[in-house]
C-alpha atoms as a PDB file:
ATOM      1  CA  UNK A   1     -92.589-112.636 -94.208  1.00  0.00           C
ATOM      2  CA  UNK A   2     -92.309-115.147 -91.102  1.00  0.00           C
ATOM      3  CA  UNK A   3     -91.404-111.769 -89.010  1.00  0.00           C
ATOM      4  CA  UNK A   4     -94.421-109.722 -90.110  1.00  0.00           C
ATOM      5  CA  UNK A   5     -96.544-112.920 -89.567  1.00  0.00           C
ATOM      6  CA  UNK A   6     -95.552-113.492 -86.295  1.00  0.00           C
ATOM      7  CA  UNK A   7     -95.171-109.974 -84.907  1.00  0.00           C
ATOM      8  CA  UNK A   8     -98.474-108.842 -85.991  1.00  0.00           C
ATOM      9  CA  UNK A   9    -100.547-107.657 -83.294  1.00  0.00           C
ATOM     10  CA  UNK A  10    -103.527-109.705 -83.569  1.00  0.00           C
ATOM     11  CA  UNK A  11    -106.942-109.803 -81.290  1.00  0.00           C
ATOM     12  CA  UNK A  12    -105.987-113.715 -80.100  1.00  0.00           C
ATOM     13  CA  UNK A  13    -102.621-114.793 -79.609  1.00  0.00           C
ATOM     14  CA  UNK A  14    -103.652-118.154 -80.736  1.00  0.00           C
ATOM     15  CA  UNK A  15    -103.515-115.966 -84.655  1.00  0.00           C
ATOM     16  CA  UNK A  16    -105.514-114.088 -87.165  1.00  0.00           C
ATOM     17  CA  UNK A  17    -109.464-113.377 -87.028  1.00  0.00           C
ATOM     18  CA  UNK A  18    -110.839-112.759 -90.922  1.00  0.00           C
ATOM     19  CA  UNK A  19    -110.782-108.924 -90.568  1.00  0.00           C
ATOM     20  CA  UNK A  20    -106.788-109.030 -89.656  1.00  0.00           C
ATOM     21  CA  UNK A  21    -105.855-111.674 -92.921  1.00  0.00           C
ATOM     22  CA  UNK A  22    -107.762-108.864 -94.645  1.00  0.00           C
ATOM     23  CA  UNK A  23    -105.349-106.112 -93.370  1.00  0.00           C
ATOM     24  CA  UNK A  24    -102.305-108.400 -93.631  1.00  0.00           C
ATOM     25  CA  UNK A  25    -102.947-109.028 -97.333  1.00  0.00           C
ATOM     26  CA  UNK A  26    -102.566-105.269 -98.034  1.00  0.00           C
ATOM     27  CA  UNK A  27     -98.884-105.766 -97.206  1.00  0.00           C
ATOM     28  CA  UNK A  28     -98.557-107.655 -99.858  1.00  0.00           C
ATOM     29  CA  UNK A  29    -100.697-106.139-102.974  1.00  0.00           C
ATOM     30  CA  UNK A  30     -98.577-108.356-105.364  1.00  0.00           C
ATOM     31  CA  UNK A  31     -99.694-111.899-103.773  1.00  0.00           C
ATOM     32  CA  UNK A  32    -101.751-114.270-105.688  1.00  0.00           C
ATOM     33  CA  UNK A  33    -105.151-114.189-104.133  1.00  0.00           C
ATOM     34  CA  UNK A  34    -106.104-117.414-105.485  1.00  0.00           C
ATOM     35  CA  UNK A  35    -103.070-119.620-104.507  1.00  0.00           C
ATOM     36  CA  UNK A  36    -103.441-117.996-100.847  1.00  0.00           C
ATOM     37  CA  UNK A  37    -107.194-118.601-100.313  1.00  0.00           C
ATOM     38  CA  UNK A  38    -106.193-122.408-101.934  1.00  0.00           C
ATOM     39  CA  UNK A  39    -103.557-122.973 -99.183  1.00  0.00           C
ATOM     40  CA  UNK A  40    -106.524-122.094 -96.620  1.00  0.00           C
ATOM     41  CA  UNK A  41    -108.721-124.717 -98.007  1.00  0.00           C
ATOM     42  CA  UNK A  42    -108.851-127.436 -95.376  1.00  0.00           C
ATOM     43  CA  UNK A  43    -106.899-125.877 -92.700  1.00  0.00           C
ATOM     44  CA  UNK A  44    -107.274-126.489 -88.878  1.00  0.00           C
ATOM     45  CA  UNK A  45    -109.259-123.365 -86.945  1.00  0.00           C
ATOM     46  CA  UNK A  46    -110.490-122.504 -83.896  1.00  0.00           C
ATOM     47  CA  UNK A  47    -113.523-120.349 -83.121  1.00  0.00           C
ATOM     48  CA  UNK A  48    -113.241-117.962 -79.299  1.00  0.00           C
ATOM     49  CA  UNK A  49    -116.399-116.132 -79.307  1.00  0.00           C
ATOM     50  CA  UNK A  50    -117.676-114.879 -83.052  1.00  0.00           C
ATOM     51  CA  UNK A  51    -114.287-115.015 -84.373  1.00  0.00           C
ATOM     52  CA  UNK A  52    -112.781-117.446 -86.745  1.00  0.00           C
ATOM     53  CA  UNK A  53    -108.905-117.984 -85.691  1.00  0.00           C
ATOM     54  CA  UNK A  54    -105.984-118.827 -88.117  1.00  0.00           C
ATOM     55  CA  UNK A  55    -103.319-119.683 -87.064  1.00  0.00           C
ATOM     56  CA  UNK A  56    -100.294-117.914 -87.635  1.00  0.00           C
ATOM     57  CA  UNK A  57     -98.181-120.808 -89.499  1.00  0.00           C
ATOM     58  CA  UNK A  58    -101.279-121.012 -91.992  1.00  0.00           C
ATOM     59  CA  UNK A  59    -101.209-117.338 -92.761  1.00  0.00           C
ATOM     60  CA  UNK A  60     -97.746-117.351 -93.274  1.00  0.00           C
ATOM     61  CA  UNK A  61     -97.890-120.807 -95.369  1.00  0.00           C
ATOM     62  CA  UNK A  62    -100.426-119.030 -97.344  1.00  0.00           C
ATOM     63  CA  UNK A  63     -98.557-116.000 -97.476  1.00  0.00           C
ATOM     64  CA  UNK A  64     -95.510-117.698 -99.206  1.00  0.00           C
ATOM     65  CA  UNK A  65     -97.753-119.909-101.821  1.00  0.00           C
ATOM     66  CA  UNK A  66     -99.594-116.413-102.585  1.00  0.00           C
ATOM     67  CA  UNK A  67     -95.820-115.131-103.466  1.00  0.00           C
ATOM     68  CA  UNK A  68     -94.491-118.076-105.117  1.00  0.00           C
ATOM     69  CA  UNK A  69     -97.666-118.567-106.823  1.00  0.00           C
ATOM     70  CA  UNK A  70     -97.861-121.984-105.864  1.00  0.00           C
ATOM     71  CA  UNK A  71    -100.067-124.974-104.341  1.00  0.00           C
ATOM     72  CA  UNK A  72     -98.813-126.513-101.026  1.00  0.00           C
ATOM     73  CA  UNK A  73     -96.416-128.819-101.486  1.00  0.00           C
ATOM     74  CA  UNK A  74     -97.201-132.164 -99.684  1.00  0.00           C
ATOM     75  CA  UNK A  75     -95.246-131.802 -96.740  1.00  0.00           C
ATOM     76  CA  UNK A  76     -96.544-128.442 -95.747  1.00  0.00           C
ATOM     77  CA  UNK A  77    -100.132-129.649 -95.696  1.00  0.00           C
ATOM     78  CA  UNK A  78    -101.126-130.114 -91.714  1.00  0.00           C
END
């Protein structure tokens, strides 16, 4: 998961505008939508023109609490 996360060609190198977590998530039909989207609430962002940018260790902590069906777990909350 860390590979695809951090190999995927996104628009910013800073990490992913909404539009490409939408196309990551189809790599991964199996992920728990809601666990993801709850590991997003509160995160750190940045905005370069009209995009919103995640960064890449979010999507990818998201990512794994989406598979593990999980919350965060205290010390991967930034």
């Amino acid at each position: 998961m860390k590979e695809i996360v951090y190999n995927y060609k996104t628009k910013y190198k800073e990490g992913f505008t909404n539009k490409e977590i939408l196309e990551i998530l189809k790599m991964f039909p199996n992920l728990d939508l809601e666990k993801f989207y709850d590991a997003l609430d509160g995160i750190t962002c940045m905005v370069k023109g009209n995009d919103v940018i995640t960064y890449h260790h979010d999507i990818l902590t998201a990512l794994v609490c989406g598979a593990e069906k999980r919350g965060l777990r205290p010390y991967e909350w930034d």
